[in-house]
Protein backbone atom coordinates (compact mmCIF):
# COMPACT_ATOMS: atom_id res chain seq x y z
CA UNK A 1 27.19 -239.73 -257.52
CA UNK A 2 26.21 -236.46 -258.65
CA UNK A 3 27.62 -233.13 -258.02
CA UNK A 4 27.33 -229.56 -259.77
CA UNK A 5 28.15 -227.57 -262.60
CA UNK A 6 29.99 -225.01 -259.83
CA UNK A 7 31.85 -227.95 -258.89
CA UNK A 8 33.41 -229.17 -262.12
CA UNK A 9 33.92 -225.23 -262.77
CA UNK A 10 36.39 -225.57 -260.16
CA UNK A 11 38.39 -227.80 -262.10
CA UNK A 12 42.17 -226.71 -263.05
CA UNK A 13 41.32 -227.72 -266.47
CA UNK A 14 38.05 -225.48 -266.70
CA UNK A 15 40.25 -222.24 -265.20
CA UNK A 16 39.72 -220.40 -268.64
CA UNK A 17 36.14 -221.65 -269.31
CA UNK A 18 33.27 -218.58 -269.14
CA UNK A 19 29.71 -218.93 -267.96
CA UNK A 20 27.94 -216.92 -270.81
CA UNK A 21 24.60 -217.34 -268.88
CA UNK A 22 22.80 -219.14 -266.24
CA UNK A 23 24.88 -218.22 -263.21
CA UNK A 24 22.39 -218.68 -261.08
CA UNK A 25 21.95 -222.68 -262.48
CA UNK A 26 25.23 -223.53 -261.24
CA UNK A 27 23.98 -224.95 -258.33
CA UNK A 28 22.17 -227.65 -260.81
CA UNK A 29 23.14 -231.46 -259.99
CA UNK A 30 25.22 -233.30 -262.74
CA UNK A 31 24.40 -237.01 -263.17
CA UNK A 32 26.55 -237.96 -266.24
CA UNK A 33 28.60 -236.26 -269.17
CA UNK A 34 27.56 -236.85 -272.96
CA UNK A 35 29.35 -235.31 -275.93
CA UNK A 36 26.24 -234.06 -277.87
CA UNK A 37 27.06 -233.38 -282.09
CA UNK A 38 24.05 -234.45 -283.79
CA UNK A 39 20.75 -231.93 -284.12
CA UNK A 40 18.73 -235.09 -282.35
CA UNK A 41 20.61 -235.47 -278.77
CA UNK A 42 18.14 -233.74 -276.79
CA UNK A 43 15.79 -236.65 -277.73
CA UNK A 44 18.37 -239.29 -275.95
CA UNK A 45 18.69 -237.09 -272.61
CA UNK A 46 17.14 -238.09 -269.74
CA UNK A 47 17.86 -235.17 -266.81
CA UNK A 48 20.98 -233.84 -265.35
CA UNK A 49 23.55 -234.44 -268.23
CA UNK A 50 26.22 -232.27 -268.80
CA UNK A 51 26.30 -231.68 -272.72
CA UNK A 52 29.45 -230.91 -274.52
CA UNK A 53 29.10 -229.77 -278.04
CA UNK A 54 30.93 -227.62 -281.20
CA UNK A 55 27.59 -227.15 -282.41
CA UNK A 56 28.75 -228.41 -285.26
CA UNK A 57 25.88 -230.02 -286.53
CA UNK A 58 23.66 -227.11 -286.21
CA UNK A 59 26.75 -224.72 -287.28
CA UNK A 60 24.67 -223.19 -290.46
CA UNK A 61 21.86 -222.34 -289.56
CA UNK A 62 20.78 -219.88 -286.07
CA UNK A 63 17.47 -220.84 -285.54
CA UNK A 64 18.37 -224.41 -285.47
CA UNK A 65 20.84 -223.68 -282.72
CA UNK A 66 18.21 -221.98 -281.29
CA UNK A 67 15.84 -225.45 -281.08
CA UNK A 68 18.89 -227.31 -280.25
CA UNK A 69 19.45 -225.18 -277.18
CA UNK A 70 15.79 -225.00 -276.02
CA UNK A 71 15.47 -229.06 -276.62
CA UNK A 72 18.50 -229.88 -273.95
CA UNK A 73 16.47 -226.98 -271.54
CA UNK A 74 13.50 -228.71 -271.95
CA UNK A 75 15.18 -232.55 -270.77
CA UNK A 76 16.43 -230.90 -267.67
CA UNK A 77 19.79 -231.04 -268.54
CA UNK A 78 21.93 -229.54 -266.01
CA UNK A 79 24.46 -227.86 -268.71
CA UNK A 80 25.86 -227.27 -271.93
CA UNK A 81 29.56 -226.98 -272.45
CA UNK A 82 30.28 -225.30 -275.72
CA UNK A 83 33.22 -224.41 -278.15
CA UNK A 84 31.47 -221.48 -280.39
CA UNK A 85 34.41 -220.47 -281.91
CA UNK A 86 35.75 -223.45 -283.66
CA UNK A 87 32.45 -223.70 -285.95
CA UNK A 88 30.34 -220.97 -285.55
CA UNK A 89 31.23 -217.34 -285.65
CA UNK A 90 29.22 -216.52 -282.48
CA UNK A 91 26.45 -217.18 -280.10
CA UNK A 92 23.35 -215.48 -281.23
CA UNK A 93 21.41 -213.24 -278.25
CA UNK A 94 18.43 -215.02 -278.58
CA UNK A 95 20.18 -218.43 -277.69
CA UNK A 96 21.97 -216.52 -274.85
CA UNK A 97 18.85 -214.54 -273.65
CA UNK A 98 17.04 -218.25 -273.72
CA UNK A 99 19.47 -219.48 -271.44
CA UNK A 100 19.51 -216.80 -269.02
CA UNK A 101 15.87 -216.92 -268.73
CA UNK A 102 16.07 -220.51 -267.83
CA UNK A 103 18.92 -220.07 -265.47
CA UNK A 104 20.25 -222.94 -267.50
CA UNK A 105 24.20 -222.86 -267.84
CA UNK A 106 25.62 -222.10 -270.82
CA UNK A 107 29.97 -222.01 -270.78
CA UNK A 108 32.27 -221.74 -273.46
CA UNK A 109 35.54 -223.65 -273.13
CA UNK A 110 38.42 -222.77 -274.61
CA UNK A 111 39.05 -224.68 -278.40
CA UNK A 112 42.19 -226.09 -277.23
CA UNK A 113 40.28 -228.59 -274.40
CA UNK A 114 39.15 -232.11 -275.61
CA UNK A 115 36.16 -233.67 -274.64
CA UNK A 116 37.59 -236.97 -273.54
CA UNK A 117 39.71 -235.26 -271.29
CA UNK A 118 36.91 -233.37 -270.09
CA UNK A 119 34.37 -236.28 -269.36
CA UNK A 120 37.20 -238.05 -267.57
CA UNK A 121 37.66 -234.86 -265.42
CA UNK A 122 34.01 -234.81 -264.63
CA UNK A 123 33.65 -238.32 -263.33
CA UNK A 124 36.88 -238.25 -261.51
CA UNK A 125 35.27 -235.23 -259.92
CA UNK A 126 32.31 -237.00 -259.29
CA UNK A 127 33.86 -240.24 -258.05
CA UNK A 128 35.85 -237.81 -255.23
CA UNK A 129 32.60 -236.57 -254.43
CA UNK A 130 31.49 -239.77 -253.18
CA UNK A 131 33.98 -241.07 -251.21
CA UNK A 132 34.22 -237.46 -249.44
CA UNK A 133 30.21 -237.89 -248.44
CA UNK A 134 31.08 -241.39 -247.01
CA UNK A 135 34.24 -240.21 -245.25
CA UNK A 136 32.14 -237.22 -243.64
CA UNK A 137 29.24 -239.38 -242.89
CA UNK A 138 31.59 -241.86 -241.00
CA UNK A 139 32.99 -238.33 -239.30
CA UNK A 140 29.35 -237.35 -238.26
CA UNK A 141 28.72 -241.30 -236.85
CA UNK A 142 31.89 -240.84 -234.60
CA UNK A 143 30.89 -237.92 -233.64
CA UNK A 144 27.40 -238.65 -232.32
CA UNK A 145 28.69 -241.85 -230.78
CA UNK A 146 31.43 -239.82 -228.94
CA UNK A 147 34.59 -242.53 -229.90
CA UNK A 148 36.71 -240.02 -230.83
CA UNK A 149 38.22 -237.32 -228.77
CA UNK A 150 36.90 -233.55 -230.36
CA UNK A 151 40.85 -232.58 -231.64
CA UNK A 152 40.78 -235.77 -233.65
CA UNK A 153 37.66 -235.05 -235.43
CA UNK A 154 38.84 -231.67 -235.93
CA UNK A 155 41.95 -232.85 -237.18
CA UNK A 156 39.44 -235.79 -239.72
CA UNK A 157 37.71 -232.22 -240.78
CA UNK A 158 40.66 -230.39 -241.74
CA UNK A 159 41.53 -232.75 -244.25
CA UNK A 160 38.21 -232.81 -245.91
CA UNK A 161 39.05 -229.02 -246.09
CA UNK A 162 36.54 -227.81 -243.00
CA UNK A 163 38.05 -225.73 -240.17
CA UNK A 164 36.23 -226.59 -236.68
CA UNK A 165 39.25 -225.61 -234.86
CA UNK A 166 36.84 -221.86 -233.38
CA UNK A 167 34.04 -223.59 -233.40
CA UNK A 168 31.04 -224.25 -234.85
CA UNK A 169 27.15 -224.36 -234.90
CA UNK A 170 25.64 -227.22 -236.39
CA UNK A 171 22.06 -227.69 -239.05
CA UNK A 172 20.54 -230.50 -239.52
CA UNK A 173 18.31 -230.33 -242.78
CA UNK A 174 15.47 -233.19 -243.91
CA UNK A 175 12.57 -233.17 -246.38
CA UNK A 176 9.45 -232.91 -244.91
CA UNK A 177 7.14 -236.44 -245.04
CA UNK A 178 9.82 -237.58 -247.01
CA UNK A 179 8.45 -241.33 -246.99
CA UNK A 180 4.88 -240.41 -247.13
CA UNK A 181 5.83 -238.19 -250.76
CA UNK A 182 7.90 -240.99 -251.62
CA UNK A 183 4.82 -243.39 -251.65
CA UNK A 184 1.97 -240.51 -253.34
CA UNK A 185 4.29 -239.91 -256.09
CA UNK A 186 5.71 -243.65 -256.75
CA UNK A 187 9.50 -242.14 -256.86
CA UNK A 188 12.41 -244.49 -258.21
CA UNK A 189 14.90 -244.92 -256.35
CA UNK A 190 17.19 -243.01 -258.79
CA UNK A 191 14.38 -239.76 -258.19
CA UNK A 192 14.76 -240.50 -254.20
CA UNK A 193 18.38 -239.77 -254.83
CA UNK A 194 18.53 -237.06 -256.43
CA UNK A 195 16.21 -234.73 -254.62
CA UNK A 196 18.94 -235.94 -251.78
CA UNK A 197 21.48 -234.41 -253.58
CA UNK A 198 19.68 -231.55 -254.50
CA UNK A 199 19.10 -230.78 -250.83
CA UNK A 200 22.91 -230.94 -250.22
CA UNK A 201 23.55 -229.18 -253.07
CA UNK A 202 21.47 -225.93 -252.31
CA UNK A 203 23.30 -226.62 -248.80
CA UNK A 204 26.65 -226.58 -250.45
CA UNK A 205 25.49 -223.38 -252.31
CA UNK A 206 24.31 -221.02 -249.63
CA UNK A 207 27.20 -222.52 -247.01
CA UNK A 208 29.97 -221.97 -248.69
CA UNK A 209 29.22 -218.62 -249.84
CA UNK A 210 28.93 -218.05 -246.05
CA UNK A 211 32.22 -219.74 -244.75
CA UNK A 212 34.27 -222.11 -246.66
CA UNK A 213 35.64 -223.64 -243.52
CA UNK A 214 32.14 -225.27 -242.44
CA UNK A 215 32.00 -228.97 -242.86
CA UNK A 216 28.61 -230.33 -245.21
CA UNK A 217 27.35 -233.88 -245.13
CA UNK A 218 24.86 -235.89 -246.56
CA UNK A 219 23.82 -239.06 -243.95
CA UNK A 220 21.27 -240.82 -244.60
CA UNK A 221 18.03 -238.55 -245.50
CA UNK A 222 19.63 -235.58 -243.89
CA UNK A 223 21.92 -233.07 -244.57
CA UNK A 224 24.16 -231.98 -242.03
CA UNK A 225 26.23 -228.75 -241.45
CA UNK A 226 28.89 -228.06 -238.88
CA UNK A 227 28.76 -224.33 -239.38
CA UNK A 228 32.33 -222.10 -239.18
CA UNK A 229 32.68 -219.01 -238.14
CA UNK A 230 33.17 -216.92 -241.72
CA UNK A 231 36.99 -215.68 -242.50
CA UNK A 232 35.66 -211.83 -242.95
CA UNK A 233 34.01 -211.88 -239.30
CA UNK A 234 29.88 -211.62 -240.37
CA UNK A 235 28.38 -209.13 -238.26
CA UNK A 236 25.51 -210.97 -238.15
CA UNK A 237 25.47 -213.80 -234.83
CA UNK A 238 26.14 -217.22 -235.84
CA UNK A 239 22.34 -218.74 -235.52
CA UNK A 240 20.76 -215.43 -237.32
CA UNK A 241 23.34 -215.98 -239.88
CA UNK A 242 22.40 -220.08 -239.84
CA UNK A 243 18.69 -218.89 -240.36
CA UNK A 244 19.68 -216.85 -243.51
CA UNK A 245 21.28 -219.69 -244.50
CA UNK A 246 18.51 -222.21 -243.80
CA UNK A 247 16.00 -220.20 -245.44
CA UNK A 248 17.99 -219.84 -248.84
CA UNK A 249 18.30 -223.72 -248.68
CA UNK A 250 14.97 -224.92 -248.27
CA UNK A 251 13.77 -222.00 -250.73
CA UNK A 252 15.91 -223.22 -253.61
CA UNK A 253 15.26 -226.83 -253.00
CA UNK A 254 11.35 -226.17 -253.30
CA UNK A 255 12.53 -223.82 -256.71
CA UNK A 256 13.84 -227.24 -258.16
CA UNK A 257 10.97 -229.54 -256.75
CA UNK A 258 7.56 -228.15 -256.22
CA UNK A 259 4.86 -229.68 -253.69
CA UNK A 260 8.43 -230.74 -251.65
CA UNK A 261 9.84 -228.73 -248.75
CA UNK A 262 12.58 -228.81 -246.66
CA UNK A 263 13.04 -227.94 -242.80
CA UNK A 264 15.78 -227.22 -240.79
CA UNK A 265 16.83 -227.43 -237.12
CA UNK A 266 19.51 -225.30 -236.03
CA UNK A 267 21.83 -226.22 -232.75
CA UNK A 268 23.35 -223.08 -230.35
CA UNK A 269 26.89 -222.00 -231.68
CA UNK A 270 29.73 -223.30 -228.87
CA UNK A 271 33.24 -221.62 -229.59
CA UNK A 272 35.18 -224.72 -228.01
CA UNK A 273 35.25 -227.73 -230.11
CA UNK A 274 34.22 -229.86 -227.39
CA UNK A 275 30.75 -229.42 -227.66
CA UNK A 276 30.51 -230.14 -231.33
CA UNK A 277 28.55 -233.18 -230.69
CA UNK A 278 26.18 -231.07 -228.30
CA UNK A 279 25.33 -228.25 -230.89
CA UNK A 280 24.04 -231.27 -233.26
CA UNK A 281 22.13 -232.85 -230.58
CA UNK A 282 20.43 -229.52 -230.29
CA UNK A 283 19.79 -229.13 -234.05
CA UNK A 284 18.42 -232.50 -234.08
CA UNK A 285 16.09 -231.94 -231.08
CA UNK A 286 15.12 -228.68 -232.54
CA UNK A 287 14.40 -230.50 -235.95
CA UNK A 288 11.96 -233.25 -233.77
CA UNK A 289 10.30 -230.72 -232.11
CA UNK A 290 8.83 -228.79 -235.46
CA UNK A 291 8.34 -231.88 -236.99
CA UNK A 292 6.12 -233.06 -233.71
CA UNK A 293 4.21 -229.83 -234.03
CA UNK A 294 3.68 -230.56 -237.63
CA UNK A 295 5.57 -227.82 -239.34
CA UNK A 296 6.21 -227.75 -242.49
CA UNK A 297 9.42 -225.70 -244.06
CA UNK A 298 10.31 -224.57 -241.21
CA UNK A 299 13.40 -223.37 -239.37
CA UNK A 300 13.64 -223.88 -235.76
CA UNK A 301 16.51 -223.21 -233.65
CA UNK A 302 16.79 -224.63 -230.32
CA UNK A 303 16.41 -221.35 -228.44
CA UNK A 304 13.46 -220.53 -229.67
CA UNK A 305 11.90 -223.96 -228.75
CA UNK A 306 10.92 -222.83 -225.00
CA UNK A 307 9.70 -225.66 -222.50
CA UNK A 308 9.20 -228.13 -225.86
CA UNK A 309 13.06 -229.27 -225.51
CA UNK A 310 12.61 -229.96 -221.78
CA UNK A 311 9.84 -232.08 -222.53
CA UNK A 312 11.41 -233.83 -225.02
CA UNK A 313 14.55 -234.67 -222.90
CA UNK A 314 12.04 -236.18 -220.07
CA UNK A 315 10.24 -237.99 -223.17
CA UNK A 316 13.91 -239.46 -224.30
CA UNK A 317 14.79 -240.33 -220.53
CA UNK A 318 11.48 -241.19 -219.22
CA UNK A 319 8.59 -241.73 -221.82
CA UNK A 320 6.34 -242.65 -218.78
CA UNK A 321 6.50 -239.17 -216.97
CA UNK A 322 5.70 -237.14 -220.46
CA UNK A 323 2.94 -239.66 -220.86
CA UNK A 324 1.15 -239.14 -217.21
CA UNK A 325 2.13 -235.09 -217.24
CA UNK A 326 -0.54 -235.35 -220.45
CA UNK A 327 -2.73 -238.00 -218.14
CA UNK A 328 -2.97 -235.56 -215.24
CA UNK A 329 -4.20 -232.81 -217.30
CA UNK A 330 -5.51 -232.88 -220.65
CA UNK A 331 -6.17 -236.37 -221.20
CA UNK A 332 -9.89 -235.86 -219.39
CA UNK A 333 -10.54 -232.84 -221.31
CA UNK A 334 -9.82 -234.98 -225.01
CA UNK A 335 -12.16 -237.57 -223.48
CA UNK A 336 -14.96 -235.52 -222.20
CA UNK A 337 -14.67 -233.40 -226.21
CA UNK A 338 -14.96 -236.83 -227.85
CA UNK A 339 -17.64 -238.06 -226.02
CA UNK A 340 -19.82 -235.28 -225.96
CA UNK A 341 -18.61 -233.26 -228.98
CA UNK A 342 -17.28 -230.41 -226.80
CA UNK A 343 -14.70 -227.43 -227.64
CA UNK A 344 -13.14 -227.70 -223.55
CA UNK A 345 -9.62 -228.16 -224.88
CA UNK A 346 -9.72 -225.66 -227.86
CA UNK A 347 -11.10 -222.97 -225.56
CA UNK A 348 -8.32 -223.75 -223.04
CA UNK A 349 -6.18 -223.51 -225.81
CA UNK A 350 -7.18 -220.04 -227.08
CA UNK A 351 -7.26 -218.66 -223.59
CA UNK A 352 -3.53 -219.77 -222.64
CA UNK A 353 -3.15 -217.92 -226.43
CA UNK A 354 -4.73 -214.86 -225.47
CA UNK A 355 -2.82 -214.19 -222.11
CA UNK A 356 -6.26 -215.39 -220.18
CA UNK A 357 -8.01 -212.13 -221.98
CA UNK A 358 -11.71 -213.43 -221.71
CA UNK A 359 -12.28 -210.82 -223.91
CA UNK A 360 -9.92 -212.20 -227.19
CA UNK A 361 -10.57 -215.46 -226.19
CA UNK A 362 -14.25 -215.01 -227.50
CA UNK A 363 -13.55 -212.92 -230.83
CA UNK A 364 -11.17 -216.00 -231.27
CA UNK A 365 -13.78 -218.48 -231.06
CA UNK A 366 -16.62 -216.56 -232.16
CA UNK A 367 -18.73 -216.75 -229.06
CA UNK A 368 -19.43 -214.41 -226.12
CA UNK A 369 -17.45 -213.99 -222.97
CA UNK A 370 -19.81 -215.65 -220.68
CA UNK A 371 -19.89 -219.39 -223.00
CA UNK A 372 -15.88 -219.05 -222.74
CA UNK A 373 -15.96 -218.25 -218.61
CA UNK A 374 -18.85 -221.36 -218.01
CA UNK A 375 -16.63 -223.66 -220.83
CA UNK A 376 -13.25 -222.91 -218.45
CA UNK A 377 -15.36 -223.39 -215.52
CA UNK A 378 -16.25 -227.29 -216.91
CA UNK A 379 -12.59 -227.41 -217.64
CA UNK A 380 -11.73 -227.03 -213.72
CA UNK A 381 -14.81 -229.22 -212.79
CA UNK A 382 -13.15 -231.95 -215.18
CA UNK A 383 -9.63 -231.88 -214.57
CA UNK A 384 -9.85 -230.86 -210.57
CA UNK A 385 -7.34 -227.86 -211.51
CA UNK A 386 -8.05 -224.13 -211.37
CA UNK A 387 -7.58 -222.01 -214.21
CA UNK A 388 -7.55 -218.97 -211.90
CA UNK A 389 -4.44 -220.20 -210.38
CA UNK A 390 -1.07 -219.16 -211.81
CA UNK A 391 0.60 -222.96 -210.73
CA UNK A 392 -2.24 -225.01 -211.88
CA UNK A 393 -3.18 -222.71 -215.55
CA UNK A 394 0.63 -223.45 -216.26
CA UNK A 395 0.25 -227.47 -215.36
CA UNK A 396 -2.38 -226.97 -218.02
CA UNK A 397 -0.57 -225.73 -220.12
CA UNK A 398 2.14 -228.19 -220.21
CA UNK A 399 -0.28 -231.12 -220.04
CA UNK A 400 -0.78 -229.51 -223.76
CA UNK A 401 2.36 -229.12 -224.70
CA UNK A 402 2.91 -232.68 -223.53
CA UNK A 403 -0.12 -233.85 -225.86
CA UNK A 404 1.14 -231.34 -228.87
CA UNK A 405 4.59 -233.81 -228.60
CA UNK A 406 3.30 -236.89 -227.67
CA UNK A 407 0.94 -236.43 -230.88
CA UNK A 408 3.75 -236.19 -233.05
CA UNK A 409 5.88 -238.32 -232.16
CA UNK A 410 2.97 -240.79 -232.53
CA UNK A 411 2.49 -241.76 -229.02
CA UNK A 412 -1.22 -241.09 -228.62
């Protein structure tokens, strides 16, 4: 299981170890460890390695340590680990300045370390890592499925160093048409993983700068954060702050894998463990609701969903009353468009956008006021329900809301 170069920096045995460039490439996932002395190693790399090298083998001669830097760059390695003072007399500032433009990490360890100490620190680290993910997968699962009382999962939380005890606001984090990229692009399984990781990983990043205490878990294809209050009391509330932190996610996940993005749904912050279980609910609805109105790197938070999360409760606890809301209103409208190649429901549409201004309604669709008054007029006539009354416009306008939902959740 991977983790990152930030995370084996945290290693006791890496205390006196100094990131000469790329700080901003610690966040870079580490798939294996390979001791790199010959000129040629960039040629057996194949993404994510941490290299370890003297540069010995390049030790004369600057430009090719140079080549030998850009070649590991190139492979997508996720670092190189260096000793530049047992061979060579110092890094040059071209091989530096290379780095830094890449935002590839380059860190000098002290002489005194050996490698095979090293590469057995790095996949104990990485063997910890996965059997935390599983343990706080299992503590997400119990927590959904509500077999645990809330002071025992906080308790479970503590000891995978989160503090829940205040409270928390929980994120719930997916790549968009995961399945659907999956299949264009002909990913390996080994690919699938790692953009996985990388999405918990730019998680891990902007979280934990935020508040060590929150708890961050990979399940399944999403990412899920139980978000703590920070120790220096942010002034910023706890869902702006989870926007922030959303945003910063999703933007360095696309950084590392163009034509992919990431969205986010974002749960209301409860200060009483309890309702742990309810602030993920919430992120998750949130999440289904953008995803049903086909957004794309978004980030929604519950709040700002309006009457969308009351339909989607009645379409959880009765799919039948979502389904003849959308037959009682709209449904004729879609009907009479296909059949006779109409624009009823996209006027409708614009004029619920434009506050019933007749006006904006027809510099939206590029007609003139009277087409848009005769067109709502139809819509009336069709659906037996007035547009010039207040009760019957809003019906309307949850029948297509209803539709918008239904739609995407692949129910018409």
């Amino acid at each position: 299981m991977e983790i990152t170069v930030a995370e084996i920096l945290g290693s006791d045995l890496l205390k006196d170890a100094k990131v000469i460039a790329g700080q901003a490439g610690l966040y870079r996932p580490v798939a294996s460890v390979t001791v790199g002395e010959v000129p040629d190693i960039a040629d057996w790399l194949k993404g994510g390695e941490v290299v370890l090298s003297t540069l010995y083998a390049v030790s004369e001669d600057p430009t090719a340590q140079l080549e030998f830097v850009r070649k590991i760059i190139a492979k997508n390695a996720a670092a190189l680990f260096i000793k530049p003072s047992r061979f060579v007399k110092g890094l040059e500032k071209t091989l530096i300045a290379e780095a830094k433009q890449a935002d590839f990490p380059l860190i000098e360890v002290p002489n005194d370390i050996r490698w095979t100490d090293l590469v057995r620190d790095i996949y104990d680290r990485m063997i910890q890592s996965e059997v935390e993910i599983r343990m706080k997968g299992d503590l997400i699962d119990d927590l959904l499925a509500g077999q645990y009382k809330p002071t025992e999962l906080v308790r479970r939380a503590g000891f995978l160093g989160a503090d829940l005890a205040a409270g928390c606001l929980a994120m719930v984090m997916d790549i968009d048409s995961f399945g659907a990229l999956i299949k264009d692009r002909n990913l390996d399984e080994q690919t699938v993983q790692r953009m996985k990781r990388e999405m918990l990983n730019a998680a891990t990043w902007s979280v934990r700068a935020y508040s060590k205490a929150s708890l961050i878990s990979l399940k399944s294809d999403n990412v899920i954060v139980l978000l703590a209050p920070p120790a220096d009391g942010d002034s910023a509330s706890p869902t702006e702050a989870a926007a922030r932190l959303a945003t910063e996610t999703k933007d360095a996940y696309s950084e590392r894998y163009a034509g992919s993005t990431v969205s986010v749904g974002i749960g209301r912050f409860y200060g009483d463990p309890e309702q742990m279980a309810k602030s993920l609910e919430e992120a998750r609805a949130a999440l289904t609701i953008s995803r049903a109105l086909a957004k794309t790197a978004a980030v929604t938070r519950f709040d700002d969903v309006g009457v969308y999360k009351l339909l989607l409760r009645v379409y959880e606890q009765a799919p039948d009353d979502l389904l003849n809301l959308y037959n009682e209103t709209v449904r004729p409208l879609v009907e009479y468009d296909a059949q006779h190649h109409g624009d009823l429901l996209t006027t409708l549409e614009k004029y619920l956008a434009n506050n019933t201004n007749l006006n904006h309604t027809a510099e939206d669709l590029f007609t003139h006021r009277h087409t848009v008054r005769y067109r709502l007029e139809r819509v009336a006539a069709i659906t037996g329900l007035d547009v010039d009354s207040s009760d019957e416009l809003e019906k309307l306008s949850l029948g297509l809301k209803a539709a918008r939902l239904l739609r995407g959740l692949n129910q018409l």
